[in-house]
Protein backbone atom coordinates (compact mmCIF):
# COMPACT_ATOMS: atom_id res chain seq x y z
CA UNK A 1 -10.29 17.25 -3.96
CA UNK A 2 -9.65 14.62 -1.61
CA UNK A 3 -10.49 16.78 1.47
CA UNK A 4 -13.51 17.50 -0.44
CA UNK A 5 -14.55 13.81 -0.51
CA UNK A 6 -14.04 13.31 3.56
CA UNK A 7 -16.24 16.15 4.29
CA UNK A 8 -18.92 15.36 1.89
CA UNK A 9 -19.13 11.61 2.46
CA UNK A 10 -17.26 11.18 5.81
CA UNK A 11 -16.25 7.82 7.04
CA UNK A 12 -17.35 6.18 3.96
CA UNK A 13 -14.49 8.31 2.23
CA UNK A 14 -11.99 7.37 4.92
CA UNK A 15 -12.63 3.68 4.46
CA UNK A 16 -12.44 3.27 0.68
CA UNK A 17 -9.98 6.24 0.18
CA UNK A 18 -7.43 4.39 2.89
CA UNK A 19 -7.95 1.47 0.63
CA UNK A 20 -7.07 2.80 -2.42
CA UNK A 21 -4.92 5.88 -1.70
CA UNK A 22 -3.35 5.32 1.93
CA UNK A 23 -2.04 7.35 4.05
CA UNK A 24 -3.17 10.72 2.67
CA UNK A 25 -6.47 9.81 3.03
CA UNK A 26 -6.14 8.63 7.03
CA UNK A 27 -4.05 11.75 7.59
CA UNK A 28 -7.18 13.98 5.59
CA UNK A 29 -9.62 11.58 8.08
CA UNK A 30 -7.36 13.04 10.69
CA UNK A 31 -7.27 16.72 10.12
CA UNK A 32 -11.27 16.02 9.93
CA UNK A 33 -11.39 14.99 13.20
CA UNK A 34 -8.89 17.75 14.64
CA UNK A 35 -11.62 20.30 12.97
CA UNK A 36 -14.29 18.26 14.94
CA UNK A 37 -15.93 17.24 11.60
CA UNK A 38 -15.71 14.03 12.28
CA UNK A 39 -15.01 11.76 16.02
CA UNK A 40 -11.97 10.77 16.67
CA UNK A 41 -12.51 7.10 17.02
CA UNK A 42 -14.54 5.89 13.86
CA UNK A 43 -12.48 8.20 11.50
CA UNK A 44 -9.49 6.08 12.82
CA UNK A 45 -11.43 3.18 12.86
CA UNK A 46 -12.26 3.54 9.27
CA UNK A 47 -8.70 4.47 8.05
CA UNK A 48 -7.85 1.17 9.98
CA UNK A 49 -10.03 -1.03 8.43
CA UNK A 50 -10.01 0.22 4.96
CA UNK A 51 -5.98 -0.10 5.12
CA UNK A 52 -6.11 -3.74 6.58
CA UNK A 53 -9.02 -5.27 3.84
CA UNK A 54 -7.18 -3.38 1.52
CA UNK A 55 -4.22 -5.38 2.34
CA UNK A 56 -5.48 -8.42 2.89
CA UNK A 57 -7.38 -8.31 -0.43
CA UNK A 58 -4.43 -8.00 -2.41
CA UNK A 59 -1.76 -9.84 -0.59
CA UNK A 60 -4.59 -12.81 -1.07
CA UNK A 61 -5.21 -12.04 -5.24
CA UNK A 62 -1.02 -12.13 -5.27
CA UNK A 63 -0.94 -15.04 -3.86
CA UNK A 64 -3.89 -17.13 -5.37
CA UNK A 65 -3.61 -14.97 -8.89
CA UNK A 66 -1.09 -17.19 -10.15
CA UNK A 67 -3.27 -20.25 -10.81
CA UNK A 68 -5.35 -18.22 -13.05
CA UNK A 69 -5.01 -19.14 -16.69
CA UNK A 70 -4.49 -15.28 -17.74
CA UNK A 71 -1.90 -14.77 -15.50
CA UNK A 72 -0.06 -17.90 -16.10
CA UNK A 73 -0.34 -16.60 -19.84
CA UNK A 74 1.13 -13.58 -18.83
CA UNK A 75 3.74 -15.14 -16.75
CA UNK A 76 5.15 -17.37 -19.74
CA UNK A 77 5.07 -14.55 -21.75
CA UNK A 78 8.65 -13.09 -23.08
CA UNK A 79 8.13 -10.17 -20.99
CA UNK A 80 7.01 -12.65 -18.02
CA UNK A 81 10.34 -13.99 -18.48
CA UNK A 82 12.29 -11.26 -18.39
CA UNK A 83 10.52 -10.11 -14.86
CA UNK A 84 10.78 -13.26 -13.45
CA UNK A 85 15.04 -13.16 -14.60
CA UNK A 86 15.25 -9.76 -12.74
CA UNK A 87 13.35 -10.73 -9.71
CA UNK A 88 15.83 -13.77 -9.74
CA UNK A 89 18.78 -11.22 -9.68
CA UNK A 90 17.67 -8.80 -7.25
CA UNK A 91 16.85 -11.92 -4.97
CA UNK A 92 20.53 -12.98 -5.57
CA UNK A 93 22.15 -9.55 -4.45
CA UNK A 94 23.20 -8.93 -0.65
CA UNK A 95 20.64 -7.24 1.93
CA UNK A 96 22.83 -5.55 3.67
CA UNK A 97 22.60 -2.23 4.85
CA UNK A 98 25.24 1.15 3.97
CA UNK A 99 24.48 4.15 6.70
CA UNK A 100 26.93 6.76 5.72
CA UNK A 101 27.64 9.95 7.33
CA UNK A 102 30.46 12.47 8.01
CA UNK A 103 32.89 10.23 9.01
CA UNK A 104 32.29 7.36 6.63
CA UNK A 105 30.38 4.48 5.77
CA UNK A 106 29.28 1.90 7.97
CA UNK A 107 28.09 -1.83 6.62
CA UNK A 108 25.72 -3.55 8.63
């Protein structure tokens, strides 16, 4: 389906479907352009862009979101609570990193 929606609507597709969906979409803009459907350039243009506004878009609503009166509703909610007493634990817990292999484990 998705390959279906970069060859009918082309770098529109690759923009918003970068956005929403990620990388499958960039790599679909990228098979696209292998098959000379599409150049090269604005299919990774597109991908690009869609990714980065995507990004930006909702590392901005997280971060301005919380002044809104529905989220501060849902944020002093019981449930709200709870979340924000996990992320409070998993902030409190080491960040440390276990490779293991073969011969053991090593902590970095």
């Amino acid at each position: 389906m998705l390959e279906n929606l970069v060859a009918t609507y082309g770098l529109l597709a690759i923009f918003l479907g970068s956005a929403v969906e990620g990388e499958t979409v960039a790599f679909l803009g990228g098979i696209s352009a292998h098959r000379h459907l599409l150049a090269y350039l604005p299919a990774a243009l597109a991908a690009s862009a869609g990714s980065f506004l995507a990004d930006q878009a909702f590392f901005f609503a997280g971060r301005y979101a919380r002044h809104f009166r529905y989220v501060r509703g849902v944020a002093d909610s019981e449930l709200g609570r709870k979340v924000t007493a996990a992320r409070d634990i998993a902030i409190g817990m080491p960040r440390g990193a276990v490779i293991e292999n073969q011969g053991g484990s090593l902590c970095l």
